[in-house]
Protein backbone atom coordinates (compact mmCIF):
# COMPACT_ATOMS: atom_id res chain seq x y z
CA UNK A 1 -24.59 51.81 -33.74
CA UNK A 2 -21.43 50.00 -32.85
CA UNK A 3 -20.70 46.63 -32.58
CA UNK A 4 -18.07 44.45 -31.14
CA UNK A 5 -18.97 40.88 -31.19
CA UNK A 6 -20.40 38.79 -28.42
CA UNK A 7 -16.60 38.81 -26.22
CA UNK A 8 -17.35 42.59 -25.76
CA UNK A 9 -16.52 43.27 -22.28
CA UNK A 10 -19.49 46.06 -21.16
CA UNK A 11 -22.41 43.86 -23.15
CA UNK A 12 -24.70 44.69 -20.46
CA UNK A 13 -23.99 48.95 -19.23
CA UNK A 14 -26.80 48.89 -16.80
CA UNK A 15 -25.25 46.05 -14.55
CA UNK A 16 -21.80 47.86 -13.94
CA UNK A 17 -24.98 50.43 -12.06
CA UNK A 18 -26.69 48.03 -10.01
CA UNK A 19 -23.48 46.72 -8.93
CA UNK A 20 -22.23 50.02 -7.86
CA UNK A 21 -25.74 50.58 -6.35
CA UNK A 22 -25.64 47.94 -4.39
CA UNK A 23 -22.12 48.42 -3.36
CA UNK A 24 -23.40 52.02 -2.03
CA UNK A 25 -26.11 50.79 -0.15
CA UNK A 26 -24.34 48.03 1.30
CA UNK A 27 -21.54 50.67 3.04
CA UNK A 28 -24.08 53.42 3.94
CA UNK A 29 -26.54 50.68 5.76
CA UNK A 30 -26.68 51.01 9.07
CA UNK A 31 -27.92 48.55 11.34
CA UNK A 32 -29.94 49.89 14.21
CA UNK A 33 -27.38 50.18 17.27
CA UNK A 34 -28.50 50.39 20.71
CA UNK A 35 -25.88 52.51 23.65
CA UNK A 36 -27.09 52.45 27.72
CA UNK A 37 -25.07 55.17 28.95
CA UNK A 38 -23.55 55.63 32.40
CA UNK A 39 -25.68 57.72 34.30
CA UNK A 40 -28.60 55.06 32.88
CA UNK A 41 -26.40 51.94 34.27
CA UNK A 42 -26.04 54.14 37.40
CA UNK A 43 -29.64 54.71 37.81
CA UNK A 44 -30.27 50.59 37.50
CA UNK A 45 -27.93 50.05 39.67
CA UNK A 46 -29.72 52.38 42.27
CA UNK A 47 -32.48 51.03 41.38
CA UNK A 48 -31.39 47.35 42.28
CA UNK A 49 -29.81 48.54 45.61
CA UNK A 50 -33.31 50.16 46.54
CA UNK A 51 -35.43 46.88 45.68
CA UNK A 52 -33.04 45.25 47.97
CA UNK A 53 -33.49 47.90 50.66
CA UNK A 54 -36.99 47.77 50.84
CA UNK A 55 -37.13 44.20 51.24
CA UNK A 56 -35.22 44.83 54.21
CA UNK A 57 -36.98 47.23 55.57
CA UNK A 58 -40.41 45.05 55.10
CA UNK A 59 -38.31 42.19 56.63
CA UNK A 60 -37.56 44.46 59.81
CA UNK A 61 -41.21 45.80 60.19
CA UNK A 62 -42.43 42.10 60.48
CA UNK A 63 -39.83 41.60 63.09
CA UNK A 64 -40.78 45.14 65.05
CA UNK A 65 -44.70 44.25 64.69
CA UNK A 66 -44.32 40.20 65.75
CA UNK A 67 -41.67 41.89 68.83
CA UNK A 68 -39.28 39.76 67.63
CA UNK A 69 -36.43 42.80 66.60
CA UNK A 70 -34.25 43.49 69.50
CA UNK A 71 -32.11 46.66 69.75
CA UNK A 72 -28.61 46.02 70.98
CA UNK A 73 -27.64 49.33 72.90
CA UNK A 74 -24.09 48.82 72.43
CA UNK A 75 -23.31 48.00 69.07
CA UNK A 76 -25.50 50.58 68.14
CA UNK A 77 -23.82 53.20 70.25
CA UNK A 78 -20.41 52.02 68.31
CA UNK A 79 -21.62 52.05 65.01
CA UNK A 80 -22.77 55.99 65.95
CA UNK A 81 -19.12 56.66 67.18
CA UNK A 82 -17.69 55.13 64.07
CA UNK A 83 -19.99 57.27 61.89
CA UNK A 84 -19.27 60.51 63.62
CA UNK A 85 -15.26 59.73 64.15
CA UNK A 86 -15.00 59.37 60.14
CA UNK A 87 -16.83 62.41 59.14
């Protein structure tokens, strides 16, 4: 058994391990990460436009039931030209 007074520099040998240990784990932890991807922001989105669509919809069956919704012919006939002049 050696000795080397009480100034010797590796007095404890097992703390120089837990240090590296803990070193080790600190690097290799991982927190838990969380990634929406874009087909899944897409699908929200769609999602969002349809909830807004439907209360539309409901909003315009209300009218058509009370016989409040009127048709106008003409800017209905426009919007049809418009749709098949761009296609």
């Amino acid at each position: 058994m050696k000795i080397n007074g009480p100034n010797h520099s590796n007095f404890n040998p097992y703390k120089k391990n837990i240090q590296n240990q803990l070193q080790a784990t600190e690097t290799t932890a991982k927190k838990d990460k969380i990634e929406i991807s874009n087909e899944a922001k897409q699908m929200q989105e769609h999602q969002k436009a349809q909830e807004a669509r439907q209360k539309h919809i409901e909003a315009l069956k209300q009218k058509v039931d009370s016989g409040e919704y009127q048709v106008d012919a003409k800017q209905t006939a426009e919007k049809m030209i418009n749709f098949w002049k761009h296609r």
